[in-house]
Protein backbone atom coordinates (compact mmCIF):
# COMPACT_ATOMS: atom_id res chain seq x y z
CA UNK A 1 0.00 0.00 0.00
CA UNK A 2 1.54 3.30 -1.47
CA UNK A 3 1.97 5.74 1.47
CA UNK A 4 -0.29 8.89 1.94
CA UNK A 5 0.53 12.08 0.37
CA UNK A 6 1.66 14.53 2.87
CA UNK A 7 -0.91 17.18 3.05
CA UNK A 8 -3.92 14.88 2.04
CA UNK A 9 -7.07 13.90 3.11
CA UNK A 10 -7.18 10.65 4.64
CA UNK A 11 -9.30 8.43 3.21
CA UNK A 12 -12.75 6.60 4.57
CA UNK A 13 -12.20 3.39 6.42
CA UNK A 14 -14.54 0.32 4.63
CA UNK A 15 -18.25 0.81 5.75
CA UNK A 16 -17.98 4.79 6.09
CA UNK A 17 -20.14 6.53 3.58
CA UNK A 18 -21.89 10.08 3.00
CA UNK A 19 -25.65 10.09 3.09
CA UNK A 20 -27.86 12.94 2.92
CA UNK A 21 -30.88 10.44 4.32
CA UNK A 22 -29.48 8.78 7.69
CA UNK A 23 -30.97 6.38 9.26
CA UNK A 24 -33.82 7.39 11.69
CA UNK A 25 -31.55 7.99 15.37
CA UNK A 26 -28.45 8.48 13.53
CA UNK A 27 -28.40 12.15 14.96
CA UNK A 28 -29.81 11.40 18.67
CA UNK A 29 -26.85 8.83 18.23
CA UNK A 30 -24.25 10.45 17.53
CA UNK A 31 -25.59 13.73 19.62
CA UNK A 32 -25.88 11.32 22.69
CA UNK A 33 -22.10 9.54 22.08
CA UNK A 34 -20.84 13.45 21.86
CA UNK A 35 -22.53 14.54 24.77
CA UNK A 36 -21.52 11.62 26.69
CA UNK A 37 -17.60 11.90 26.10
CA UNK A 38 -18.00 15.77 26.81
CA UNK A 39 -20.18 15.80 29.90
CA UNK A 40 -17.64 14.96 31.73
CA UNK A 41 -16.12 18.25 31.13
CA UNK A 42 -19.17 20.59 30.53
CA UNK A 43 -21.82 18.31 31.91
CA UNK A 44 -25.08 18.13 29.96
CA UNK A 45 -25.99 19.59 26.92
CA UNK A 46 -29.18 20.29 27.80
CA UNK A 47 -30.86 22.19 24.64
CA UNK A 48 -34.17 23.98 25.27
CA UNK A 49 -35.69 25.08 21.90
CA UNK A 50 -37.25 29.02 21.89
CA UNK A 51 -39.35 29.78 18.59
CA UNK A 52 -41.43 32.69 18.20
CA UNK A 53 -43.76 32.68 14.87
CA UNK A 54 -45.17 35.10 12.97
CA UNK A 55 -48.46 34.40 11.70
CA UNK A 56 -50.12 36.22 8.79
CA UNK A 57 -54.04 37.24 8.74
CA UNK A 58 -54.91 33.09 7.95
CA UNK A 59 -52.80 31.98 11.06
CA UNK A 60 -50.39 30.87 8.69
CA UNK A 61 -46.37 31.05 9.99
CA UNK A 62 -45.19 33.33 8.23
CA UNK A 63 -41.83 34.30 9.44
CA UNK A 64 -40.17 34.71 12.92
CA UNK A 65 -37.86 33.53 15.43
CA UNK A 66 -36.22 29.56 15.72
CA UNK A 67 -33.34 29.04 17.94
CA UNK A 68 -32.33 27.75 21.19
CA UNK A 69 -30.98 27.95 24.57
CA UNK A 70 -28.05 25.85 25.54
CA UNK A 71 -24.55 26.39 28.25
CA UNK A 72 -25.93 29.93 28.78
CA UNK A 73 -26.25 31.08 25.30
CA UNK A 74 -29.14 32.37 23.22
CA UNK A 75 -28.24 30.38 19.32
CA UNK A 76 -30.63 32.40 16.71
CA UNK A 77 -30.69 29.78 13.96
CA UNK A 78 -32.96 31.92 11.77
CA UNK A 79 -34.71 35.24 11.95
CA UNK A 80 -36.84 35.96 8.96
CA UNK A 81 -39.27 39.14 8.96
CA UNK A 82 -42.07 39.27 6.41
CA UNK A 83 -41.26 41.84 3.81
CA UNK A 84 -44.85 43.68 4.28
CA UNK A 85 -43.70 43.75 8.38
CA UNK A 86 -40.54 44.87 7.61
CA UNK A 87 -39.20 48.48 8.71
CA UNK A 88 -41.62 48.33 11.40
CA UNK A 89 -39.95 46.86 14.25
CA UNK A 90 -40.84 43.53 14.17
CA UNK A 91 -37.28 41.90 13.70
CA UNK A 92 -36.11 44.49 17.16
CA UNK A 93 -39.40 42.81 18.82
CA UNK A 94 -38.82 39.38 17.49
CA UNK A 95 -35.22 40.08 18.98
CA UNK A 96 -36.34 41.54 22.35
CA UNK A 97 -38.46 39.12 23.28
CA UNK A 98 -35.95 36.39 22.50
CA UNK A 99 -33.01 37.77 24.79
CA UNK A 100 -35.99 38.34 27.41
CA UNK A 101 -37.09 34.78 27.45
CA UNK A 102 -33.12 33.81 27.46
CA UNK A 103 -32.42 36.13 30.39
CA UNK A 104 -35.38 34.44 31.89
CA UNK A 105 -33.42 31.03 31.48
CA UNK A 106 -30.12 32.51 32.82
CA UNK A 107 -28.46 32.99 29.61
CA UNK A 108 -25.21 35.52 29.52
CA UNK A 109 -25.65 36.26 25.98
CA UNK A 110 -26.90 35.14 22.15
CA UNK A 111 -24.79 34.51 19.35
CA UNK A 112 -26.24 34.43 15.71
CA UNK A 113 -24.39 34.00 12.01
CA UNK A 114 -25.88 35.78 9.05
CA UNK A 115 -24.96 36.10 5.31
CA UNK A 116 -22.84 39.55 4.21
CA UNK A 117 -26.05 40.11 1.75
CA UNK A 118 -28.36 40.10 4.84
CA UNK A 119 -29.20 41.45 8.32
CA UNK A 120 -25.39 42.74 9.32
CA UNK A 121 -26.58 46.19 9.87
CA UNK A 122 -29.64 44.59 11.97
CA UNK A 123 -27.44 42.65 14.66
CA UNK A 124 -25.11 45.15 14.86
CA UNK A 125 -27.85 48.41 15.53
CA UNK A 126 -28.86 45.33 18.72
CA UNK A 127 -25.58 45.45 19.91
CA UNK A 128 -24.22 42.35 18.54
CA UNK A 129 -20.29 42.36 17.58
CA UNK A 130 -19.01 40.11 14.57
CA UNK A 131 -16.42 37.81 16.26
CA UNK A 132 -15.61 35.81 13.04
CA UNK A 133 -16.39 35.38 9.14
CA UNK A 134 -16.51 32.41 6.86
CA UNK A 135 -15.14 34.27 2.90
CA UNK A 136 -16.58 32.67 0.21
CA UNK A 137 -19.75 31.27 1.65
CA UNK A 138 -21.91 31.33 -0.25
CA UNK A 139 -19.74 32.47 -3.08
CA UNK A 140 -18.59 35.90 -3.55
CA UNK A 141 -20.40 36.93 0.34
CA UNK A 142 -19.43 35.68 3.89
CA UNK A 143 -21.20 34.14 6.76
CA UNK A 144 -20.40 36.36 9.81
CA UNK A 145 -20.75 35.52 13.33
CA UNK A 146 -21.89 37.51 15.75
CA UNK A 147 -22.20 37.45 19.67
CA UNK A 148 -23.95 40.05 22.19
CA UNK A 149 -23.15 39.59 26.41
CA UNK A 150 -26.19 40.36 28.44
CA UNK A 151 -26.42 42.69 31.28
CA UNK A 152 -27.70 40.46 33.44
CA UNK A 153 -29.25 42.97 35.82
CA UNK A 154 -33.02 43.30 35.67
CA UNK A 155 -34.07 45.82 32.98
């Protein structure tokens, strides 16, 4: 067997293959063996979901908030505003009420990630700072990351 070239990507072992359609478990799986090896460290991961829909005039969902609450951080997985609700506030609300329910659960702070093309001037006008970037994805923008600390004295 012809050794590896220095620099390249090892290859699968036998019986490792993508799949876009994993078995049904295969995440709780490999979530649980994760959490498992790290709790000793960190103990838990304890997720706790936080969603707050927007729901047009048939009680639709027609935009809002999806994220979670985990090791004393708000995640924002995705934000999306309406474009007939937009300029109004509703993203600052949708935002507001978020950190309040997080504060609530004794988070320190929310992090989010957002496309170069999208709501950069939104976090930041909350108070959020961009702590890293991702060039070239997708191509020709940047994901950017973004975290905001809580005062966690009682507004």
């Amino acid at each position: 067997m012809p050794a590896p070239t220095p620099g390249a990507a090892p290859r699968p072992g036998p019986g490792l293959a993508a799949s876009d359609n994993p078995a049904p478990g295969t995440f709780e799986a490999i979530y649980a063996a994760l959490d498992n090896c790290s709790r000793p460290v960190i103990g838990p991961a304890q997720p706790r979901l936080l969603t707050i829909p927007i729901h047009d005039d048939n009680g639709a969902v027609a935009g809002g908030l999806w994220g979670y609450t985990l090791f004393g951080w708000l995640h924002v997985q995705m934000l999306f505003v309406p474009e007939c609700l937009r300029n109004r506030g509703v993203g600052a609300a949708l935002m507001a009420a978020a950190e309040q329910e997080a504060r609530a659960r004794g988070c320190h702070g929310a992090h989010v990630d957002t496309f170069s093309f999208q709501a950069v001037r939104f976090y930041q006008k909350l108070g959020f700072i961009q702590f890293g970037a991702l060039d070239n994805c997708p191509p020709g923008h940047a994901r950017l990351f973004f975290c905001k600390r809580f005062n966690l004295t009682k507004q």
